[in-house]
PDB file of N, CA and C in Angstrom:
ATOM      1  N   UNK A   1      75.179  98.732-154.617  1.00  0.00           N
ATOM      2  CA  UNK A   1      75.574  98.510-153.240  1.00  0.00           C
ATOM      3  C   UNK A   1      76.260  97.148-153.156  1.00  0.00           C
ATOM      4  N   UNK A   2      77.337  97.159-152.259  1.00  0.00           N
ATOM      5  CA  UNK A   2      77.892  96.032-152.379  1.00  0.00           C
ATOM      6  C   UNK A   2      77.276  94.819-151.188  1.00  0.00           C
ATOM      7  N   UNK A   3      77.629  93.846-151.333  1.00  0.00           N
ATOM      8  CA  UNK A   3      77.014  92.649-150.635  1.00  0.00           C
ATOM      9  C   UNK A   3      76.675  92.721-149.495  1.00  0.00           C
ATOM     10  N   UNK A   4      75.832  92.515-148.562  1.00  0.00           N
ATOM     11  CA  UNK A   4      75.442  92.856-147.193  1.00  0.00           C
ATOM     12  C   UNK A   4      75.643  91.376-146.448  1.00  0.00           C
ATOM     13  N   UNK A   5      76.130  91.384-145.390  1.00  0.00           N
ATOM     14  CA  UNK A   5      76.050  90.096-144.418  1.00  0.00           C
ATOM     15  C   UNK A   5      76.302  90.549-142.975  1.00  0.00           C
ATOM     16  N   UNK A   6      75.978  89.667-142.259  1.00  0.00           N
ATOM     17  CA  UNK A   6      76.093  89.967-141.182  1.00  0.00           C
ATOM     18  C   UNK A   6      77.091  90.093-140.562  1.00  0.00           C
ATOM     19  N   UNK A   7      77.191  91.418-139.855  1.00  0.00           N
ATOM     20  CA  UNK A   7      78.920  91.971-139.001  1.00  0.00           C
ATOM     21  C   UNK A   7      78.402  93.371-140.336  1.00  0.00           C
ATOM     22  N   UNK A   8      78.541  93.370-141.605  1.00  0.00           N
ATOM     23  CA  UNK A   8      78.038  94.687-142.452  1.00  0.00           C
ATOM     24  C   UNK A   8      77.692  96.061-141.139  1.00  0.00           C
ATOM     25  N   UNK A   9      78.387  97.186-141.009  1.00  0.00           N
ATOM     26  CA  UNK A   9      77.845  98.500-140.580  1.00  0.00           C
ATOM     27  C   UNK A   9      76.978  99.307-141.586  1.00  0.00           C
ATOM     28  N   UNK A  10      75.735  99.366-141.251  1.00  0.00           N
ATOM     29  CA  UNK A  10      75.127 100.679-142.197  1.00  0.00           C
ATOM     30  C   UNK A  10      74.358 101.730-141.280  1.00  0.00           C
ATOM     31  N   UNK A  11      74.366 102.815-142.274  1.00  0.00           N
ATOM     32  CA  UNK A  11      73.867 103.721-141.697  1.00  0.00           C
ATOM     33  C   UNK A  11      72.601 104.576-142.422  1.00  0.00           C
ATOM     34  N   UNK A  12      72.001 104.776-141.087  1.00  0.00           N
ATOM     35  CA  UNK A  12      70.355 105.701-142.046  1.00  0.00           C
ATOM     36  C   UNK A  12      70.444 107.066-142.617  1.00  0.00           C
ATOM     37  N   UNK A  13      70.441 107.075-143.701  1.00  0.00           N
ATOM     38  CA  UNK A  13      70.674 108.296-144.852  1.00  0.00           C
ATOM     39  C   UNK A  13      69.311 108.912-144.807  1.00  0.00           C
ATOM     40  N   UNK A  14      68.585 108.523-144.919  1.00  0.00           N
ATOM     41  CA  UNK A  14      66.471 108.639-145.186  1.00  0.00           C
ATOM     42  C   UNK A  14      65.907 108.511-143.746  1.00  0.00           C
ATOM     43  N   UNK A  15      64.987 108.929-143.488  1.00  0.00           N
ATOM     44  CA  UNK A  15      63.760 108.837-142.454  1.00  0.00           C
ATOM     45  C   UNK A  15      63.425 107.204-142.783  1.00  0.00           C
ATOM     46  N   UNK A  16      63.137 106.065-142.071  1.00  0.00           N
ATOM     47  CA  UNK A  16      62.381 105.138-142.570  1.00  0.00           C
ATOM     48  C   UNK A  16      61.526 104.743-141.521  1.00  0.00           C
ATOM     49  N   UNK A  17      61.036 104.555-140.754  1.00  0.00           N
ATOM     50  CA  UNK A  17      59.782 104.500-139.982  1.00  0.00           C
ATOM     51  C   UNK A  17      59.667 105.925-138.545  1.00  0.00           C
ATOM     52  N   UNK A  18      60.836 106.840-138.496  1.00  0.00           N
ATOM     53  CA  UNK A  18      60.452 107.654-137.495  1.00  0.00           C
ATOM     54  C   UNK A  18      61.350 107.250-136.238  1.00  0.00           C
ATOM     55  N   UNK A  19      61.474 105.904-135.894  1.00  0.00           N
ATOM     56  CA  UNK A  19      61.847 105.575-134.581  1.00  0.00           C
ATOM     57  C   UNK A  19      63.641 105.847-134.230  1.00  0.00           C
ATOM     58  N   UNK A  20      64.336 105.350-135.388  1.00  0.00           N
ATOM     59  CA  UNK A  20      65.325 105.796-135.207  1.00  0.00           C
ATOM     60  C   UNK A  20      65.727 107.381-136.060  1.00  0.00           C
ATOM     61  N   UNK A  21      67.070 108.378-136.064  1.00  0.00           N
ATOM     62  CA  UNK A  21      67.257 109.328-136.721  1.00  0.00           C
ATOM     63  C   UNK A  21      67.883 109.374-137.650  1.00  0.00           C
ATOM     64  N   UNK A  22      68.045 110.085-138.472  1.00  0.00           N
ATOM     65  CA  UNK A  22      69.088 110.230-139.911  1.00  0.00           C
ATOM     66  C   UNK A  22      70.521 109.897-139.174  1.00  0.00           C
ATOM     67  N   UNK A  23      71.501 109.316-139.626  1.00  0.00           N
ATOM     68  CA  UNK A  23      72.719 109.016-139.125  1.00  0.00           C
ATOM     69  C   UNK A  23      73.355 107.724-137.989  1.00  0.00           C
ATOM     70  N   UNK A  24      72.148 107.057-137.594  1.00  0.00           N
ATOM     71  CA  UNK A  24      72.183 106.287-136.796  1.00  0.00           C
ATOM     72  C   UNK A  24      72.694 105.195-137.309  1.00  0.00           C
ATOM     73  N   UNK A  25      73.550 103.952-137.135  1.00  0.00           N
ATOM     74  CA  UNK A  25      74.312 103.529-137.740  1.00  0.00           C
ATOM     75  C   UNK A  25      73.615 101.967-136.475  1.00  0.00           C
ATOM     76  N   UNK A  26      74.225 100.818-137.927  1.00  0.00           N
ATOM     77  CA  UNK A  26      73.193  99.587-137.193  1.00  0.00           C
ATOM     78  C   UNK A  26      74.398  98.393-137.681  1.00  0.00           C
ATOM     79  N   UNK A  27      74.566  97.377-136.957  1.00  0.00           N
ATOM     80  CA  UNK A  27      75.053  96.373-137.509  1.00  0.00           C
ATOM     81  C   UNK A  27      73.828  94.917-138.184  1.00  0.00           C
ATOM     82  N   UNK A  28      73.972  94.836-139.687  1.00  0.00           N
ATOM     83  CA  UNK A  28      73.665  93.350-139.775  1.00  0.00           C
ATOM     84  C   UNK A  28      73.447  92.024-139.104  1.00  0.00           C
ATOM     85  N   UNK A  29      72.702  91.387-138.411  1.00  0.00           N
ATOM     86  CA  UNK A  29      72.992  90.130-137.757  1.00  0.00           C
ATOM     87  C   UNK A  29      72.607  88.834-138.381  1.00  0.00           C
ATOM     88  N   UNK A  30      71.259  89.640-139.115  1.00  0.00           N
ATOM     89  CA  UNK A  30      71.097  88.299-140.039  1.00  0.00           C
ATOM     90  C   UNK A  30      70.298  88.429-141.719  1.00  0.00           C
ATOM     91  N   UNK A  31      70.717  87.826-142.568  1.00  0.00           N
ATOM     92  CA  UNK A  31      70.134  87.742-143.902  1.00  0.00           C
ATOM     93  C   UNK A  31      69.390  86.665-144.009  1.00  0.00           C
ATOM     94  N   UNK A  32      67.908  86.635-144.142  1.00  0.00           N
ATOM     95  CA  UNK A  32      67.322  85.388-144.282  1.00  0.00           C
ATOM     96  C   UNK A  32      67.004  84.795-145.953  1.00  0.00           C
ATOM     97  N   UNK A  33      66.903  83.663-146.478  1.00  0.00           N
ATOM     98  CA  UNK A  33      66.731  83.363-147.551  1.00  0.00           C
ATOM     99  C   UNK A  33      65.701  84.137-148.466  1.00  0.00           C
ATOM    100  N   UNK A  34      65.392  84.728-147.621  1.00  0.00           N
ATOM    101  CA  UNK A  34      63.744  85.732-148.653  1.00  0.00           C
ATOM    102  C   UNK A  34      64.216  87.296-149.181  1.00  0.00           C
ATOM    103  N   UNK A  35      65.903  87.165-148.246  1.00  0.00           N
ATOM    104  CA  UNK A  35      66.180  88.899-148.575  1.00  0.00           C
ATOM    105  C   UNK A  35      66.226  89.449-147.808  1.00  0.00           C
ATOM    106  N   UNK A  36      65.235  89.307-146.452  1.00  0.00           N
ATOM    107  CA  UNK A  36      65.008  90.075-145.303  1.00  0.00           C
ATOM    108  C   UNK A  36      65.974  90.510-144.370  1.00  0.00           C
ATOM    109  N   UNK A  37      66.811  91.793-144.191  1.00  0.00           N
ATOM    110  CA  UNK A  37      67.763  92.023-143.690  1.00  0.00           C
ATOM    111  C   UNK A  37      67.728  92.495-142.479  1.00  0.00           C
ATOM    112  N   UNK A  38      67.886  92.091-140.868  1.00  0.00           N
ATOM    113  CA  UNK A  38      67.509  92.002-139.985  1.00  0.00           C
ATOM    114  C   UNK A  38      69.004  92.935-139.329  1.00  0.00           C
ATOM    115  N   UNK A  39      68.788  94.104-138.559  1.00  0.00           N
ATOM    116  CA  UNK A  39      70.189  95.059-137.996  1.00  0.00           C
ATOM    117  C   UNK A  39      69.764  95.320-136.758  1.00  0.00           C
ATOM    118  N   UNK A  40      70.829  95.815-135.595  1.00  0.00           N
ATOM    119  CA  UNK A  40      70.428  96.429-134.513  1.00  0.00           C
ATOM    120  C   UNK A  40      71.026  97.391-134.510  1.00  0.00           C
ATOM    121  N   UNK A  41      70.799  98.694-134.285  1.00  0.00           N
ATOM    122  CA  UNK A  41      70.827 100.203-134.177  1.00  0.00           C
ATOM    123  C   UNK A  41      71.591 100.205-132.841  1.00  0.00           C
ATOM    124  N   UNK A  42      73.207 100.849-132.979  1.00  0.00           N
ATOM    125  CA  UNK A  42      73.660 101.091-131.596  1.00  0.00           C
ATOM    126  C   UNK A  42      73.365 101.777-130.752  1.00  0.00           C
ATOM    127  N   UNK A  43      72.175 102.523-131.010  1.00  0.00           N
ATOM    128  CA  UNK A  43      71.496 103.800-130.387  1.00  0.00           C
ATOM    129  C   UNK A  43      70.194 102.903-129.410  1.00  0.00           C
ATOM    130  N   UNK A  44      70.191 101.693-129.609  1.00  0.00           N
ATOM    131  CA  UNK A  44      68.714 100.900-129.262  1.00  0.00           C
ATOM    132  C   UNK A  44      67.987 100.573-130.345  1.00  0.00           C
ATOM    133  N   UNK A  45      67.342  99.192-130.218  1.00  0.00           N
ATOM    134  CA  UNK A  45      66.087  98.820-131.466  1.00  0.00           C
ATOM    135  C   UNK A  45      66.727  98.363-132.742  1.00  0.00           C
ATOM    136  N   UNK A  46      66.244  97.374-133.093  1.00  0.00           N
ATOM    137  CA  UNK A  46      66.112  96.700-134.498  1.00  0.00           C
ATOM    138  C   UNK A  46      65.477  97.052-135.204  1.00  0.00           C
ATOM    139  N   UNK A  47      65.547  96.320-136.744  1.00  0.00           N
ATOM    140  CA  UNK A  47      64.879  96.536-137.772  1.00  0.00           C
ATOM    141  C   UNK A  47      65.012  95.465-138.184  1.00  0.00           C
ATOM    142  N   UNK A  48      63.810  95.153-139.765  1.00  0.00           N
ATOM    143  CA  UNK A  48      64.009  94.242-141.050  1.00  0.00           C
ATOM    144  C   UNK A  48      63.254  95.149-141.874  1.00  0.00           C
ATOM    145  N   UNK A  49      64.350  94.824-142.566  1.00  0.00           N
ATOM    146  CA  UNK A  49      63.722  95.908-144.130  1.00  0.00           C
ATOM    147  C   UNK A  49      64.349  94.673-145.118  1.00  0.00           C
ATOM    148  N   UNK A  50      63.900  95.280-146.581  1.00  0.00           N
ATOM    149  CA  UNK A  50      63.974  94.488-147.871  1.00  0.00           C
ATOM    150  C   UNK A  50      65.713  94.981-147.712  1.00  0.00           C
ATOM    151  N   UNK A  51      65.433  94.154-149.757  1.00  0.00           N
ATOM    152  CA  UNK A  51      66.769  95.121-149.556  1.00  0.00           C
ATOM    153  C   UNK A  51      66.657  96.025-150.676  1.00  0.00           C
ATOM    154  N   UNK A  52      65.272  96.217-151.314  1.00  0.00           N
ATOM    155  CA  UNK A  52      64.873  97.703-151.734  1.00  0.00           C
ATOM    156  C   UNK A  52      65.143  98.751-150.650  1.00  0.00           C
ATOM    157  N   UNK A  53      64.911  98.775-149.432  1.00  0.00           N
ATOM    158  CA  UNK A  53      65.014  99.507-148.243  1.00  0.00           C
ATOM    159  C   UNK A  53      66.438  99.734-148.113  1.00  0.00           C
ATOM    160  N   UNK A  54      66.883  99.178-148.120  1.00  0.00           N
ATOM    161  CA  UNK A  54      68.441  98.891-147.551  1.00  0.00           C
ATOM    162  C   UNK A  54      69.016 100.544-148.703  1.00  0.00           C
ATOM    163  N   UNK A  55      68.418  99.784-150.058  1.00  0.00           N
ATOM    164  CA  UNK A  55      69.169 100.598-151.118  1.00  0.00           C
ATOM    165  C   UNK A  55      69.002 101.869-150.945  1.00  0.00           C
ATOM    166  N   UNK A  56      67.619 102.294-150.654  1.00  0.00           N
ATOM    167  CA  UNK A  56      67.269 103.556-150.641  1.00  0.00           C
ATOM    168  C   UNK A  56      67.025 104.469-149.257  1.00  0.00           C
ATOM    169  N   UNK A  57      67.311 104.015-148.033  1.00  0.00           N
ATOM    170  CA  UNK A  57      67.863 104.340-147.104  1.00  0.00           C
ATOM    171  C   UNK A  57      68.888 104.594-146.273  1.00  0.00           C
ATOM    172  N   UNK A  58      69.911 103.519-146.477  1.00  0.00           N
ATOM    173  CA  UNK A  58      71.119 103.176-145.765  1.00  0.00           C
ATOM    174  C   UNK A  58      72.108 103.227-146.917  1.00  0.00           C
ATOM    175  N   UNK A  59      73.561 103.307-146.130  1.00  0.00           N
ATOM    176  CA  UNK A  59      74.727 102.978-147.014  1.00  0.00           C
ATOM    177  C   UNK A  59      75.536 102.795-145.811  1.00  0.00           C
ATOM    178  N   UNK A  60      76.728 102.124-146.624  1.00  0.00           N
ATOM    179  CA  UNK A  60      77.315 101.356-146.052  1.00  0.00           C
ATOM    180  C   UNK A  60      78.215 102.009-145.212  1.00  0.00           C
ATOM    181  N   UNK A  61      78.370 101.979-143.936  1.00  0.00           N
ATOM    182  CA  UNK A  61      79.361 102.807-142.908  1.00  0.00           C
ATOM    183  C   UNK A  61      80.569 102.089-143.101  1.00  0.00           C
ATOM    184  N   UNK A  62      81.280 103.413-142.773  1.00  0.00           N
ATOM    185  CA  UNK A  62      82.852 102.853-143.448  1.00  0.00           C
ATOM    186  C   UNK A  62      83.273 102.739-141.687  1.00  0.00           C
TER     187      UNK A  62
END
């Protein structure tokens, strides 16, 4: 996967906690020094996931 930063579009490929749906698409806002990748879902609601999560959930919206 290529580099993630904030402004990055991704989108949910996998189920990952239920709240949002497969396809829902989120922008990046922030990368913190630990990895922790922080998005808001244009549908409503945030997230932070790793970026094990990232890999195996999301990809990158074109």
């Amino acid at each position: 996967m290529e580099k993630i930063s904030a402004g990055t579009k991704i989108r949910l490929v996998k189920d990952l906690d239920g709240k949002n749906h497969v396809g829902s698409t989120a922008t990046v806002v922030y990368v913190d020094e630990f990895g922790q990748i922080f998005a808001d879902f244009t549908d409503g609601g945030q997230v932070r996931i790793t970026k094990e999560q990232l890999a195996k959930n999301f990809e990158i919206a074109a």
